[in-house]
Protein backbone atom coordinates (compact mmCIF):
# COMPACT_ATOMS: atom_id res chain seq x y z
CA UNK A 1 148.83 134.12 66.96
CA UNK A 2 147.49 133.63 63.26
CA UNK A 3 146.55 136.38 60.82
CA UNK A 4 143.79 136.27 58.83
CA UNK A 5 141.74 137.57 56.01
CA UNK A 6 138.18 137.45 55.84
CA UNK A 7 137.22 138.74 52.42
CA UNK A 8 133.88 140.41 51.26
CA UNK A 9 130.50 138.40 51.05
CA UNK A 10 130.06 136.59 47.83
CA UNK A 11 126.62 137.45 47.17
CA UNK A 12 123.93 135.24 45.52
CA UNK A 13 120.70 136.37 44.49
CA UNK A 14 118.37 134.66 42.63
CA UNK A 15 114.13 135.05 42.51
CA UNK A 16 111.34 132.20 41.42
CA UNK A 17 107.91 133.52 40.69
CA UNK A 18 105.56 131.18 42.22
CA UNK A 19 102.97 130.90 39.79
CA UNK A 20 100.68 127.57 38.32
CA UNK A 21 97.15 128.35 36.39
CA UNK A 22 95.24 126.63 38.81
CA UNK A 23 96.77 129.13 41.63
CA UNK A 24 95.46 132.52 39.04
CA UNK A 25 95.65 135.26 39.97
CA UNK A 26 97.48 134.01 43.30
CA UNK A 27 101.12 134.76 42.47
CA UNK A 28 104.17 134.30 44.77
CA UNK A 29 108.23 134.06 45.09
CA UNK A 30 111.13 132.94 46.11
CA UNK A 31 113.41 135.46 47.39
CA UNK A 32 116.86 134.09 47.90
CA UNK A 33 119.53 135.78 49.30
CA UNK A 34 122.55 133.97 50.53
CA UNK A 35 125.81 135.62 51.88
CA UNK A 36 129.24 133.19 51.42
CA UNK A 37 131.97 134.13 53.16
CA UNK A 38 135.47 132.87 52.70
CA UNK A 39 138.26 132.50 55.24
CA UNK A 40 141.93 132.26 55.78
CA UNK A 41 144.86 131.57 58.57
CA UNK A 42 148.48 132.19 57.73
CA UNK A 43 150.02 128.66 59.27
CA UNK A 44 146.49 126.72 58.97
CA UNK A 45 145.83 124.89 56.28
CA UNK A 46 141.84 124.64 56.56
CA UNK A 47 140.11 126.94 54.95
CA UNK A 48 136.41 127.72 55.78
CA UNK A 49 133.12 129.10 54.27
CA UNK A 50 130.28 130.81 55.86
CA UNK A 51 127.13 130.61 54.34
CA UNK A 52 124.15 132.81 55.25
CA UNK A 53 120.43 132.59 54.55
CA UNK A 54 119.81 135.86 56.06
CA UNK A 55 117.15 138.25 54.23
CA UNK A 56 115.83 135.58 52.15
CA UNK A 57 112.14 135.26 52.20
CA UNK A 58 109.73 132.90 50.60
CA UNK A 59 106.00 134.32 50.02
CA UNK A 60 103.30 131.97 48.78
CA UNK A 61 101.49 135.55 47.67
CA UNK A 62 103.13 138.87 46.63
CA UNK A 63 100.32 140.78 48.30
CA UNK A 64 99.27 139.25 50.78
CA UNK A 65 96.36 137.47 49.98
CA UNK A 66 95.13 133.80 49.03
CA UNK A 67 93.51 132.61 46.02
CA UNK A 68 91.06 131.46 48.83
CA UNK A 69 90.64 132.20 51.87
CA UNK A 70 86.93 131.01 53.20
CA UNK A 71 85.68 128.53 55.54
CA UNK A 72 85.63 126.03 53.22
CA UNK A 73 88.79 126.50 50.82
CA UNK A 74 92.03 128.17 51.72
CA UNK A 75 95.03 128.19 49.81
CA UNK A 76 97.52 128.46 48.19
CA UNK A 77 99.42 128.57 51.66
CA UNK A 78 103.39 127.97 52.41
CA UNK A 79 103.24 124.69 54.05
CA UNK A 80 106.78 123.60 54.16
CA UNK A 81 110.28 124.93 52.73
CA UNK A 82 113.51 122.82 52.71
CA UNK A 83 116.74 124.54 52.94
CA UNK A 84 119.80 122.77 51.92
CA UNK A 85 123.64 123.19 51.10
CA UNK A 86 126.44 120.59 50.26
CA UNK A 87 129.38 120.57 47.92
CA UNK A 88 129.34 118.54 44.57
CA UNK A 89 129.59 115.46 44.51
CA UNK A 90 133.02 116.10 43.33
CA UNK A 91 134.21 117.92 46.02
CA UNK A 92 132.47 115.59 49.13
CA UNK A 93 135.46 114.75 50.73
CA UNK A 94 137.04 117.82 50.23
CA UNK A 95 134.87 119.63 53.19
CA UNK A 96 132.80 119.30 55.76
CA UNK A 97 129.72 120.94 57.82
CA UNK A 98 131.46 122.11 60.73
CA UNK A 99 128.56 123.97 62.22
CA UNK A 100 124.94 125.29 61.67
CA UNK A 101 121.68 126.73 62.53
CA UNK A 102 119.17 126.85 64.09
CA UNK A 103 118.37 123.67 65.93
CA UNK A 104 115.36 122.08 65.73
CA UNK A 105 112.23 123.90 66.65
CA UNK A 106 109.12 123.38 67.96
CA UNK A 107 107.02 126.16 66.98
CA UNK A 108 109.00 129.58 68.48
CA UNK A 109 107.76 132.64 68.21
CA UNK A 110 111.64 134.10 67.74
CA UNK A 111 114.61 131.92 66.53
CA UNK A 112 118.08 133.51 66.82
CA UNK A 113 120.41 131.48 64.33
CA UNK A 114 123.75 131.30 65.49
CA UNK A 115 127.11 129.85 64.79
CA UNK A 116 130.39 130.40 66.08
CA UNK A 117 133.44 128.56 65.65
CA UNK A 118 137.19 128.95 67.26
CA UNK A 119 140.29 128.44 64.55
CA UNK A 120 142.93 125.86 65.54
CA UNK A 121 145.88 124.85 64.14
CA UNK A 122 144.66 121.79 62.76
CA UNK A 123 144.07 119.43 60.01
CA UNK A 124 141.22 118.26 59.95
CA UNK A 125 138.14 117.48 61.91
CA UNK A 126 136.56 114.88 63.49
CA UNK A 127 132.57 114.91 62.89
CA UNK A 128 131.13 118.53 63.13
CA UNK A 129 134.25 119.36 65.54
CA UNK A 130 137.74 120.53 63.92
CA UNK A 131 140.33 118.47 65.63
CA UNK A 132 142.75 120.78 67.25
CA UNK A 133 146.56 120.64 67.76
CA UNK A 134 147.69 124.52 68.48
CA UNK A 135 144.99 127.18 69.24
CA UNK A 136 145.15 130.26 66.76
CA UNK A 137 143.06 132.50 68.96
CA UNK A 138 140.80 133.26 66.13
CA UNK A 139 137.05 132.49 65.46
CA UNK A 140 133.97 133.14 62.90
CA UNK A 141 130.61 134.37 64.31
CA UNK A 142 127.60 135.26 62.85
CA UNK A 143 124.37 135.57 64.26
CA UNK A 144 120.95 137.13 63.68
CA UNK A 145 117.13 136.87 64.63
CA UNK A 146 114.02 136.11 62.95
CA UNK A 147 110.23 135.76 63.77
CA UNK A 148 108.70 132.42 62.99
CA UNK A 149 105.93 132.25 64.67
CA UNK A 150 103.33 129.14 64.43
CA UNK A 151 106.11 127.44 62.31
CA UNK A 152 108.95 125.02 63.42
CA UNK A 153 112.16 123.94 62.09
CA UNK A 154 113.64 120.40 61.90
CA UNK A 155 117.55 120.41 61.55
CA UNK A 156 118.45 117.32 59.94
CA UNK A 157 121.99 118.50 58.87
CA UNK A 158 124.79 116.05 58.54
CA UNK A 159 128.83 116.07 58.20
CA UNK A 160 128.15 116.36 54.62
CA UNK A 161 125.55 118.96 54.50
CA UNK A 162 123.54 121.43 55.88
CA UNK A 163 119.57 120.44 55.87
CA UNK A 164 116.76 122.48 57.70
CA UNK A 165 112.99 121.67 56.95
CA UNK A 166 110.64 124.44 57.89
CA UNK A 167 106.96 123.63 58.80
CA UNK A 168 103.90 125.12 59.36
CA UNK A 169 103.31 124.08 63.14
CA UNK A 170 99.70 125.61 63.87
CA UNK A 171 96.59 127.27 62.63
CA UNK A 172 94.45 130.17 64.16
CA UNK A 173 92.82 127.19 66.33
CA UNK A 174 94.89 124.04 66.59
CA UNK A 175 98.34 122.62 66.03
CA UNK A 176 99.04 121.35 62.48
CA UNK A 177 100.50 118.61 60.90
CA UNK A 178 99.11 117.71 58.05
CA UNK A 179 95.99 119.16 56.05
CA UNK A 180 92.81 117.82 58.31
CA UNK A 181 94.04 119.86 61.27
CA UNK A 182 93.01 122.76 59.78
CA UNK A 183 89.14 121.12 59.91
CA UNK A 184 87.43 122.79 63.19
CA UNK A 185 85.66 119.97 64.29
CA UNK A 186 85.33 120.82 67.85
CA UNK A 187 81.58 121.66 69.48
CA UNK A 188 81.48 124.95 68.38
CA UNK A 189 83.15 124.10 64.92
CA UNK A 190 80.70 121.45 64.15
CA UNK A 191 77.54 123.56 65.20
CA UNK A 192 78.78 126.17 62.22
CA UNK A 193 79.56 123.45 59.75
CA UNK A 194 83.12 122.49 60.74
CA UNK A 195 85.14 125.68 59.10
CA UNK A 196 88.69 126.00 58.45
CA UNK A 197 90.70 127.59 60.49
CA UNK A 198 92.69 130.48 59.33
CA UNK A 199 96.56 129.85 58.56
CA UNK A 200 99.40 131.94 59.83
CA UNK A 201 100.64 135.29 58.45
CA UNK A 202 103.53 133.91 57.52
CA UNK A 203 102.37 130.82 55.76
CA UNK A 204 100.65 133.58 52.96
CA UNK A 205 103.68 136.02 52.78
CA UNK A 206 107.04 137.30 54.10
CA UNK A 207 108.52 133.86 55.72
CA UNK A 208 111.84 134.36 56.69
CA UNK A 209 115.11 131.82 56.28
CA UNK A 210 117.27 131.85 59.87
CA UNK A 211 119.76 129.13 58.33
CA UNK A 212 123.10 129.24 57.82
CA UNK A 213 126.19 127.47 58.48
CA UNK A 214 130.38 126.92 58.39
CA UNK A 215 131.91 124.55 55.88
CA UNK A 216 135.66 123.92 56.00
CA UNK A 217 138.23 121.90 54.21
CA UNK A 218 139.19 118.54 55.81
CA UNK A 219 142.62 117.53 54.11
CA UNK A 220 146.27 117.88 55.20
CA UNK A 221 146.75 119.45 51.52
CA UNK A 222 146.14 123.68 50.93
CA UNK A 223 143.45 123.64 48.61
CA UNK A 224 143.77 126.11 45.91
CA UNK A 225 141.78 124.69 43.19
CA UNK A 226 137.40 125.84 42.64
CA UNK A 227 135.32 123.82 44.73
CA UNK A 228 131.18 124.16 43.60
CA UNK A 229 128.52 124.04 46.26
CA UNK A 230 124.72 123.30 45.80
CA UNK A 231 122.18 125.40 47.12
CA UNK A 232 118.78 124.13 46.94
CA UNK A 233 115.41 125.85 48.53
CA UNK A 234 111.62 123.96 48.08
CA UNK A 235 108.78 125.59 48.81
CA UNK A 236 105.76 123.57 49.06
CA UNK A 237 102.02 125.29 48.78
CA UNK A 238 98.92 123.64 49.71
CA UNK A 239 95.51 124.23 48.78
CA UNK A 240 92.48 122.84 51.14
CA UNK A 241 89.29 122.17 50.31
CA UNK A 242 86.80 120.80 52.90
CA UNK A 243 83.16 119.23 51.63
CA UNK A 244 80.63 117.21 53.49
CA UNK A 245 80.15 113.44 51.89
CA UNK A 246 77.16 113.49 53.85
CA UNK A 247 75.53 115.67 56.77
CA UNK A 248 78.29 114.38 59.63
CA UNK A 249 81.87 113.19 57.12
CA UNK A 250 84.40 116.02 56.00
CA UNK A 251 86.10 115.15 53.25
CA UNK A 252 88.95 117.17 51.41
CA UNK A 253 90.66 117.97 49.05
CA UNK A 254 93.96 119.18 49.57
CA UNK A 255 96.45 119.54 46.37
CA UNK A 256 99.60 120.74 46.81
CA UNK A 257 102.49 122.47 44.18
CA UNK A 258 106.46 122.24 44.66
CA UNK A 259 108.68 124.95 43.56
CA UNK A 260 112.46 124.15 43.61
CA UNK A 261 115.54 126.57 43.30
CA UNK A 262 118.51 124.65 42.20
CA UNK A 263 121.93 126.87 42.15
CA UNK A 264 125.89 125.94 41.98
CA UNK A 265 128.12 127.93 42.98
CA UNK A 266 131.97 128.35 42.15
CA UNK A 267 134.54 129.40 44.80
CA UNK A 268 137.93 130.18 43.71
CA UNK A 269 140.27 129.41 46.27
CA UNK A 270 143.23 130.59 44.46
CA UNK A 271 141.84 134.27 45.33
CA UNK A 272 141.96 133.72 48.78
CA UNK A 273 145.14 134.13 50.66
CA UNK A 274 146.01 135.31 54.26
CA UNK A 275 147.81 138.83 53.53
């Protein structure tokens, strides 16, 4: 059987204020906090990476409360967030995504993100499965749980990178897809002026990131050279405001801002060996 070494979490944290003067004195953040994890087998020449989302948190508002938030305006709300890793374009075919999470969603109250992959004594990998030649008995795990409720997640992730789009999936009173769902325009609704609905806790503060996933090397070569990988979160905010053209149309108006974190990160493989 292999030995290995994991070593200690290389920690990145980094914080956006989410801020525009059209959203005063609604203020907000980006809160990201990711976990990478390196790991190595005496006798296998792949080495892999673990990165973890877990305890990052994207609030459109610091305290918990709109700009807005009447029948007829609401906003500045998290609508969407985008979530995505890959190496430099330098380093592409030096690794790929050999497993993440979660999978898609369709709005779940509780997502458990997990990934777990067994070590082999091999090479390379075929697609998002390590070919295997000579079993080392060895794996990496992680897992953990978050609440998401009235959002859902669409994993678009490919060989080349992790990719997980997070949406807001309903209001207080009806699914939602795009900004004129949150209209009420049934019976009821239209009797008291077709109101917004109210949008989800978490779409106003304290969203939580479930994603993470395993990156390893795919050459026959031991890499010991300092690979960079790109770590990008975008949160989008929307803003609705609903108006009658006349005594039966809604119209609205429904701006939206996009906030982007951009980071690179620099892993030293030369640090890493199995002791």
């Amino acid at each position: 059987m292999s030995s290995s070494k994991t070593y200690p979490f290389i920690t990145v944290n980094q914080t956006l204020e989410l801020a525009e003067s059209d959203m005063n004195p609604q203020v907000g953040h980006i809160d990201l906090n990711i976990n990478i994890t390196p790991s190595v087998y005496e006798g296998i020449v792949n080495k892999y990476l673990l990165f973890s989302f877990q305890g990052s948190k994207v609030a459109a508002s610091n305290n918990g409360e709109l700009k807005d938030n009447e029948s007829a305006r609401r906003g500045w709300f998290l609508e969407q967030v985008e979530v995505q890793i890959n190496p430099e374009a330098a380093y592409a075919n030096a690794f790929a995504m050999a497993q993440d999470a979660p999978t898609t969603t369709s709005d779940a109250k509780s997502v458990t993100s997990s990934v777990g992959l067994s070590i082999s004594g091999s090479v390379g990998a075929f697609g998002k499965t390590p070919t295997a030649n000579v079993s080392a008995g060895l794996s990496i795990n992680n897992s953990f749980t978050e609440q998401l409720e009235d959002f859902k997640i669409n994993n678009i992730s490919t060989n080349a990178e992790m990719k997980h789009e997070y949406y807001m999936a309903s209001s207080s009173g009806a699914p939602y897809s795009e900004p004129l769902d949150l209209v009420n325009n049934t019976v009821t609704g239209q009797l008291k002026g077709d109101p917004l609905y109210e949008v989800p806790d978490l779409a106003i503060c304290n969203f939580p990131l479930a994603s993470q996933a395993i990156f390893m090397t795919t050459g026959s070569e031991e890499l010991t050279d300092k690979v960079v990988f790109e770590i990008y979160i975008t949160a989008v905010l929307r803003y609705i405001h609903k108006y009658h053209d006349n005594p039966v149309h809604v119209s609205l108006e429904d701006p939206r801002h996009m906030f982007n974190i951009a980071h690179k990160q620099t892993i030293d493989f030369s640090q890493y060996k199995c002791l």
